[in-house]
C-alpha atoms as a PDB file:
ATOM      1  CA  UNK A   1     -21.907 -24.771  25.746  1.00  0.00           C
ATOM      2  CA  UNK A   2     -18.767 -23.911  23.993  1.00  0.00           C
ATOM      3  CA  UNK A   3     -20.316 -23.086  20.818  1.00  0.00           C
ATOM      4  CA  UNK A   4     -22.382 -20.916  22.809  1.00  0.00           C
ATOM      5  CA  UNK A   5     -19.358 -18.933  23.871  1.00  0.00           C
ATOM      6  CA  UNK A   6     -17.362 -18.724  20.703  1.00  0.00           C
ATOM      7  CA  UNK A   7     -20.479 -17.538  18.888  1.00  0.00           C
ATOM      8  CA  UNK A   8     -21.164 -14.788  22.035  1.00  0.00           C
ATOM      9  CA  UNK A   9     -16.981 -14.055  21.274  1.00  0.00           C
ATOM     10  CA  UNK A  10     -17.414 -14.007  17.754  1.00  0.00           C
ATOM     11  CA  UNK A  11     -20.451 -11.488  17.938  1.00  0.00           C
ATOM     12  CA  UNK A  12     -18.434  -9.261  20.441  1.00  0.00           C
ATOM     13  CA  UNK A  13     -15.466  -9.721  18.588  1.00  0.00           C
ATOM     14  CA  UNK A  14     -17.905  -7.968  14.988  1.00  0.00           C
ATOM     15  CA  UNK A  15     -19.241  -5.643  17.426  1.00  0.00           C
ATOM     16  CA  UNK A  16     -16.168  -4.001  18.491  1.00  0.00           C
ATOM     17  CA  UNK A  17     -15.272  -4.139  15.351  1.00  0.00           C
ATOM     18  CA  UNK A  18     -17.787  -1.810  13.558  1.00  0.00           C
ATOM     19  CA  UNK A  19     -17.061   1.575  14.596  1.00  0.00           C
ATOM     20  CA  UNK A  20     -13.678   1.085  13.303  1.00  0.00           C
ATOM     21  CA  UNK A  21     -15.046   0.320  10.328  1.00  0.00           C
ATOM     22  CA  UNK A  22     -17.824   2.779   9.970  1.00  0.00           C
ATOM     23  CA  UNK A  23     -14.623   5.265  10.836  1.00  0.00           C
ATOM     24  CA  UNK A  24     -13.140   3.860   8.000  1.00  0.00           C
ATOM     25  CA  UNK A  25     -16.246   3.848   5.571  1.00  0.00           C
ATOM     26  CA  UNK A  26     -16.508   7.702   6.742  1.00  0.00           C
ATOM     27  CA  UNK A  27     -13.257   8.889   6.245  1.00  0.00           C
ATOM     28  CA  UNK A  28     -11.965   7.243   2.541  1.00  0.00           C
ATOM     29  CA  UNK A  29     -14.588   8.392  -0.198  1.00  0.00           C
ATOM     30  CA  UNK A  30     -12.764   6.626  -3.066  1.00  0.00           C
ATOM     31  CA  UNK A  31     -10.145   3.896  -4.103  1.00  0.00           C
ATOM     32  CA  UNK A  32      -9.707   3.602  -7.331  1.00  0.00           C
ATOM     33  CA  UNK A  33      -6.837   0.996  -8.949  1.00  0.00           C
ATOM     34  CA  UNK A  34      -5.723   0.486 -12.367  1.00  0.00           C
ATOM     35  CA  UNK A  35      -3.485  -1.990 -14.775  1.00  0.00           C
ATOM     36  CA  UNK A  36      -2.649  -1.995 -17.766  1.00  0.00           C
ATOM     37  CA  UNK A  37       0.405  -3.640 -20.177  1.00  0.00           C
ATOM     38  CA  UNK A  38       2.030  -3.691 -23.299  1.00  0.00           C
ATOM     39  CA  UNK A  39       4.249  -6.174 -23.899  1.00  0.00           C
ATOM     40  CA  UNK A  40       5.827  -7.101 -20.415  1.00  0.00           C
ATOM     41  CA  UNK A  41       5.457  -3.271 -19.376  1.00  0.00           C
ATOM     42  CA  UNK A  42       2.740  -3.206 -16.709  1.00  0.00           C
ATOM     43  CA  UNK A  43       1.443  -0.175 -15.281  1.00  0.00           C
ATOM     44  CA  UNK A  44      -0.287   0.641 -12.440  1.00  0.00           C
ATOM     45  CA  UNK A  45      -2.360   3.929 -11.446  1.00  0.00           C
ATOM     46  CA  UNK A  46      -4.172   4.142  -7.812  1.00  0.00           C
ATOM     47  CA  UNK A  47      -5.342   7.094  -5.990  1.00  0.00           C
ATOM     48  CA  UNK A  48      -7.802   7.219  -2.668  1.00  0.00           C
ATOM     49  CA  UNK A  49      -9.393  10.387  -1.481  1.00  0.00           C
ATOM     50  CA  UNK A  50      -9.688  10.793   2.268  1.00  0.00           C
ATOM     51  CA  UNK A  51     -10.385  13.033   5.192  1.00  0.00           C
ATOM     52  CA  UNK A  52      -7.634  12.295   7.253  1.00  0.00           C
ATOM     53  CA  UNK A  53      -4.522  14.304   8.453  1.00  0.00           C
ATOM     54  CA  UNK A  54      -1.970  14.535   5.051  1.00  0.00           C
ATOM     55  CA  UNK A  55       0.909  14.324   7.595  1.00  0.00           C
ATOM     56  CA  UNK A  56      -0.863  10.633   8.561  1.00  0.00           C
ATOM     57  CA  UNK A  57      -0.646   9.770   5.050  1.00  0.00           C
ATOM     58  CA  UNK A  58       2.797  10.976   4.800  1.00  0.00           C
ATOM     59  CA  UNK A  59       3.868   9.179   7.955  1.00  0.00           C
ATOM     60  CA  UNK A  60       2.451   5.522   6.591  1.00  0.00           C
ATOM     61  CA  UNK A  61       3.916   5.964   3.355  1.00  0.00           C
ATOM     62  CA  UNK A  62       7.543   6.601   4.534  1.00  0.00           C
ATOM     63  CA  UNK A  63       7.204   4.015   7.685  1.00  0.00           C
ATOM     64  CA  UNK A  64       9.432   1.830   5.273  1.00  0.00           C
ATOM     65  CA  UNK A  65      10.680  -0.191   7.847  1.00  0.00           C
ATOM     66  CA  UNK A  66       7.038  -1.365   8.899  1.00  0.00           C
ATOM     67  CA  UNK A  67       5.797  -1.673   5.744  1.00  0.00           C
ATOM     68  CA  UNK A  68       5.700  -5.501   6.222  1.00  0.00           C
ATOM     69  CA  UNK A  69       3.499  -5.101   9.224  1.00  0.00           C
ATOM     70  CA  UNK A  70       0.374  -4.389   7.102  1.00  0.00           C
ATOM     71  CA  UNK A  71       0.781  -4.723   3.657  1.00  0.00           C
ATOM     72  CA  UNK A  72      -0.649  -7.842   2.387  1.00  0.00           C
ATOM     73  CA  UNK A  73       2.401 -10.514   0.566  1.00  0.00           C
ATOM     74  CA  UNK A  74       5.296  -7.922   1.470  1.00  0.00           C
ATOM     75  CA  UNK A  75       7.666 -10.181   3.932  1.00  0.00           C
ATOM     76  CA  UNK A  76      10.058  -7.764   4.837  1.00  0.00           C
ATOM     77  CA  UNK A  77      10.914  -3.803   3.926  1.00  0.00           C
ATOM     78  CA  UNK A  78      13.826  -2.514   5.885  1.00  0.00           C
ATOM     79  CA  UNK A  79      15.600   0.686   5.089  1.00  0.00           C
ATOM     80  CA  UNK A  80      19.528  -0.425   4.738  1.00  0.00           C
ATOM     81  CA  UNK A  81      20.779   3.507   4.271  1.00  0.00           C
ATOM     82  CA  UNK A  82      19.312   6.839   5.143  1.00  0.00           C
ATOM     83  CA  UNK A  83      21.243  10.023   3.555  1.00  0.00           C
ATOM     84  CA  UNK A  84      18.580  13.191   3.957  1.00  0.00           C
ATOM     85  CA  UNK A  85      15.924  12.689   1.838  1.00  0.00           C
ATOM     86  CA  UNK A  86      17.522   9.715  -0.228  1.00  0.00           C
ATOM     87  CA  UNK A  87      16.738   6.478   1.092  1.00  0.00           C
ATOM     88  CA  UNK A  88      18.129   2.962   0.218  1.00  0.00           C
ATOM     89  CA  UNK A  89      15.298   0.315   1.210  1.00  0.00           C
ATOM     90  CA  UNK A  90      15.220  -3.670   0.337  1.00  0.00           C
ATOM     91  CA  UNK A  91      11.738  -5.742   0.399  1.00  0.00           C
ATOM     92  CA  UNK A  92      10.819  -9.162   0.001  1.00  0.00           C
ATOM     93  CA  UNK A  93       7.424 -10.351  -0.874  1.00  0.00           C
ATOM     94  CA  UNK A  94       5.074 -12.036  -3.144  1.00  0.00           C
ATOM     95  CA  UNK A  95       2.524 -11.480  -5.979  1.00  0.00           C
ATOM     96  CA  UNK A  96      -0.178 -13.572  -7.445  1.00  0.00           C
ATOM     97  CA  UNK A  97      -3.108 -14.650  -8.260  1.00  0.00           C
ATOM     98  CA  UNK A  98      -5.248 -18.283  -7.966  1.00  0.00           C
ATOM     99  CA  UNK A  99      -2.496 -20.644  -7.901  1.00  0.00           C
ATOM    100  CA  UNK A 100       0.339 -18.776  -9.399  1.00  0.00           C
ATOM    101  CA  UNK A 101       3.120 -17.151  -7.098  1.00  0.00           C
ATOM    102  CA  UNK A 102       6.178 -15.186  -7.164  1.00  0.00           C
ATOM    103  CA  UNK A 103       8.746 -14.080  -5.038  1.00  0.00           C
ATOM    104  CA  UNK A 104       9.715 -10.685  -5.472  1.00  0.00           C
ATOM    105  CA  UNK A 105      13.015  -8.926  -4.282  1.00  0.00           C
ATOM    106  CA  UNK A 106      13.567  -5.346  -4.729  1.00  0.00           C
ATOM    107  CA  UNK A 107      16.687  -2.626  -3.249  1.00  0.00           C
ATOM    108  CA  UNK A 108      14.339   0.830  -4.192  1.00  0.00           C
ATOM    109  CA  UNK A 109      16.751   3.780  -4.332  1.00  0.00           C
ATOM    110  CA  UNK A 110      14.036   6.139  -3.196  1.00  0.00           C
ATOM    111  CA  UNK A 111      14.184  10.179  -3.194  1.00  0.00           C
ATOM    112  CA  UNK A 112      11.402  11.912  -1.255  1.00  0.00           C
ATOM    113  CA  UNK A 113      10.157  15.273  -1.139  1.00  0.00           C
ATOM    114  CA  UNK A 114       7.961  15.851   2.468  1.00  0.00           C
ATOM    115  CA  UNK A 115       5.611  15.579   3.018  1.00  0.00           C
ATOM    116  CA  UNK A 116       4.120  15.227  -0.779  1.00  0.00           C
ATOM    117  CA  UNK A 117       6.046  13.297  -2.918  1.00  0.00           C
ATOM    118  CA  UNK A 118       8.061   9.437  -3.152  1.00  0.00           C
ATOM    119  CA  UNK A 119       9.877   8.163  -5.602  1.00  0.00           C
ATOM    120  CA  UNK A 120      11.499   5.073  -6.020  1.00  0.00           C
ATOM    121  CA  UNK A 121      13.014   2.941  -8.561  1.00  0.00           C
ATOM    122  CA  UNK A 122      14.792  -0.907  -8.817  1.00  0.00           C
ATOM    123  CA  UNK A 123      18.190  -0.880  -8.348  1.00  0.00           C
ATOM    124  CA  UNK A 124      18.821  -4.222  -7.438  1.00  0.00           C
ATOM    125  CA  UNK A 125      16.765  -7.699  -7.425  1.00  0.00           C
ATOM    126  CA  UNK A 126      15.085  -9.816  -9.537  1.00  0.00           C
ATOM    127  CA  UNK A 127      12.449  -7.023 -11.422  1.00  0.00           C
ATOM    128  CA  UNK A 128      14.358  -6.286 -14.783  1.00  0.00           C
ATOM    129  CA  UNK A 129      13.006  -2.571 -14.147  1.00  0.00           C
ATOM    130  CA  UNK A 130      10.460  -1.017 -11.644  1.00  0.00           C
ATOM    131  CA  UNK A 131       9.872   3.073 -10.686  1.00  0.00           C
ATOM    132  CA  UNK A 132       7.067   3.891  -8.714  1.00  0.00           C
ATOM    133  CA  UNK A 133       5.879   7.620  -7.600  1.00  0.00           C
ATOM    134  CA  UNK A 134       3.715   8.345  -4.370  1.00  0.00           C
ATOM    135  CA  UNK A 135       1.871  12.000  -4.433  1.00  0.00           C
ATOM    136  CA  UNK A 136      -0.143  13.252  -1.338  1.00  0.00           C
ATOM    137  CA  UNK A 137      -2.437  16.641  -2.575  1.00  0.00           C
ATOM    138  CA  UNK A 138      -4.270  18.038  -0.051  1.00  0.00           C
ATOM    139  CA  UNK A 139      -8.115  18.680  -1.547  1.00  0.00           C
ATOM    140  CA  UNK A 140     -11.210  21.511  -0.544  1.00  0.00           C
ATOM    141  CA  UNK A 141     -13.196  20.412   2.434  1.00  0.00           C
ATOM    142  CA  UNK A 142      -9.982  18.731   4.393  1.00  0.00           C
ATOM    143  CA  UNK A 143     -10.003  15.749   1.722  1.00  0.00           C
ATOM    144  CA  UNK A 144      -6.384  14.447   0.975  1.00  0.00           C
ATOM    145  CA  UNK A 145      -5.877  12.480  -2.340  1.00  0.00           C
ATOM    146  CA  UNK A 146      -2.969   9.470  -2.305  1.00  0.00           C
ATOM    147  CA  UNK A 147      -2.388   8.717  -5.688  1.00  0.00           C
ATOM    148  CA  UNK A 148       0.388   5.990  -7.112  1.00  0.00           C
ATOM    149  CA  UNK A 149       1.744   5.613 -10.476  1.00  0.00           C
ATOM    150  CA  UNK A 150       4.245   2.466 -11.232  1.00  0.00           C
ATOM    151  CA  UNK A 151       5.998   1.143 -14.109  1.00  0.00           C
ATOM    152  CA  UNK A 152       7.364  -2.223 -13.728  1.00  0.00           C
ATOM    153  CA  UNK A 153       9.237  -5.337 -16.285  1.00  0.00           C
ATOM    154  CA  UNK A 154       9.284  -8.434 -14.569  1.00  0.00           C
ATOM    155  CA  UNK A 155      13.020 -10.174 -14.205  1.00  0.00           C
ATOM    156  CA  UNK A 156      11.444 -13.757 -14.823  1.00  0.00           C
ATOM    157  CA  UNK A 157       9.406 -15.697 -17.051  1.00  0.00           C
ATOM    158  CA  UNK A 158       5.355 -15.591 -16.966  1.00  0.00           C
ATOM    159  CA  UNK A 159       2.289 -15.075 -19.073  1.00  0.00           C
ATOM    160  CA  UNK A 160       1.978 -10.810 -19.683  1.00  0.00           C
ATOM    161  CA  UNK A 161      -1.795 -12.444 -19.049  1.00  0.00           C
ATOM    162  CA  UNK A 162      -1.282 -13.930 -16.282  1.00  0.00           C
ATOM    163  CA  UNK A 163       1.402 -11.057 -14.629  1.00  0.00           C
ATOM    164  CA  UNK A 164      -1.365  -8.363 -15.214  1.00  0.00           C
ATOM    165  CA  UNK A 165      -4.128  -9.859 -13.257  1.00  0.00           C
ATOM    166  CA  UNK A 166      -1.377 -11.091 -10.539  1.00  0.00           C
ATOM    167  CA  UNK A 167      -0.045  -7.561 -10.236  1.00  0.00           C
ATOM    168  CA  UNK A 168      -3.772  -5.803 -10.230  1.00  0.00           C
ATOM    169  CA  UNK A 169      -4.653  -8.099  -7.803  1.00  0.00           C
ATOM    170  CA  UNK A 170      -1.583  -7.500  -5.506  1.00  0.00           C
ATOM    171  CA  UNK A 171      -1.604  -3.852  -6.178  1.00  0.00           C
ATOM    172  CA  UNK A 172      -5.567  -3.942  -5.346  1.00  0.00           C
ATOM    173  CA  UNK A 173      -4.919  -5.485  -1.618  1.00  0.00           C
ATOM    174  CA  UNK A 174      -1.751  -3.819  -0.901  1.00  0.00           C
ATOM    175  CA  UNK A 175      -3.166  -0.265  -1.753  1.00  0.00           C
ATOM    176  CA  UNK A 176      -6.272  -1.014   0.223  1.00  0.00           C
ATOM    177  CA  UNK A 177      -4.070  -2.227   3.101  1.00  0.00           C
ATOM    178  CA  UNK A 178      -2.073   0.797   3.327  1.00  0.00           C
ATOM    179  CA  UNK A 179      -5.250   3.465   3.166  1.00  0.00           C
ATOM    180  CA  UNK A 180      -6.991   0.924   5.715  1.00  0.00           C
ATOM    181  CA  UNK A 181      -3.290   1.901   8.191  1.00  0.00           C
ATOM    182  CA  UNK A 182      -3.588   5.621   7.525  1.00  0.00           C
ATOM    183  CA  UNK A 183      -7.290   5.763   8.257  1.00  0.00           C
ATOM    184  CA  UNK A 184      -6.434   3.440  11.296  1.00  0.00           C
ATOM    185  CA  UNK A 185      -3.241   5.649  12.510  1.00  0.00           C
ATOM    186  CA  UNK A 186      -5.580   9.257  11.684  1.00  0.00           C
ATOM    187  CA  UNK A 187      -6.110  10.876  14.807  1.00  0.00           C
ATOM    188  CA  UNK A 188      -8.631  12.642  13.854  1.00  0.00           C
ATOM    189  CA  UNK A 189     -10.784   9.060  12.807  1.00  0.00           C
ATOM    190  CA  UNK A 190      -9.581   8.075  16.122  1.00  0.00           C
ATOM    191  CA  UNK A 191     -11.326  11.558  18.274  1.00  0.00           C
ATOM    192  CA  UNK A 192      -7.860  12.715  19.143  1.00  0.00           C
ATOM    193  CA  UNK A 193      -5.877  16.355  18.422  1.00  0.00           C
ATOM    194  CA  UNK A 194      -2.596  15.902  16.322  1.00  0.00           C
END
């Protein structure tokens, strides 16, 4: 009897569940991310095009201080100083990949330009360098690209083999994560009027 239920709750559960992601399916046509290294420089390229609102994208991207919330392996992201468009934030996290893991702490000074441009570079933690650039284009036919460029020198011993595949795997579910919350925060996906 109470498998009965949990497998009626569980099939619920999936059905709810799939207009939100058919909304999703619908609304991001591509994600696209890419690694490469030399050395102990590792770089990282992503870009997603979607038909959502560009001030949606630009509202997830800044949300700093929830960050954390849905971004897979980041602990904590809290913005410690806010002086017009130049923004002091610290985050805690993780990368890795099978069995490896490492803790990551980063203070970004960040400088943005609304609603289509971030950047942000390490000025504090254990990263020995790290910039990173956010651009939000609006495209023909309502279409909005996010795109991501990062540079980044780890502060601590590992592999470059094994730091590449942990930081394209990382970068793989965190970018995912974040286009998954602007689709899911889009009014438009949702049927309402901004």
């Amino acid at each position: 009897m109470a498998d009965a239920v949990r497998r009626r709750s569980a099939a619920l559960f999936l059905l709810l569940l799939l207009p939100l992601a058919d909304a999703c399916a619908a609304s991001v046509d591509r994600i696209t991310v890419e690694t490469d290294s030399q050395g102990e420089l590792i770089t990282v390229t992503a870009a997603a095009d979607m038909q959502v609102d560009p001030r949606t994208v630009w509202d997830v991207i800044s949300d700093y201080d929830r960050l954390a919330e849905f971004i897979p392996g980041m602990r904590s992201s809290r913005v410690i100083r806010r002086d017009g468009d130049e923004v002091l934030v610290e985050q805690t996290g993780e990368f890795g990949f099978l069995f490896f893991r490492q803790a990551i702490e980063v203070r970004l000074a960040v400088s943005e330009s609304p609603p289509g441009r971030i950047v942000a570079h390490a000025i504090g933690g254990n990263l020995r360098s790290m910039e990173g650039r956010y651009a939000v284009e609006s495209l023909s036919g309502g279409q909005v690209r996010l795109s991501y460029s990062g540079r980044l020198v780890p502060g601590f011993q590992v592999p470059p083999f094994i730091s590449r595949i942990a930081v394209r795997s990382t970068m793989d579910r965190q970018f995912r994560a974040l286009v998954r919350e602007i689709v899911r925060r889009d009014p438009s996906v949702r049927g309402e009027a901004r």
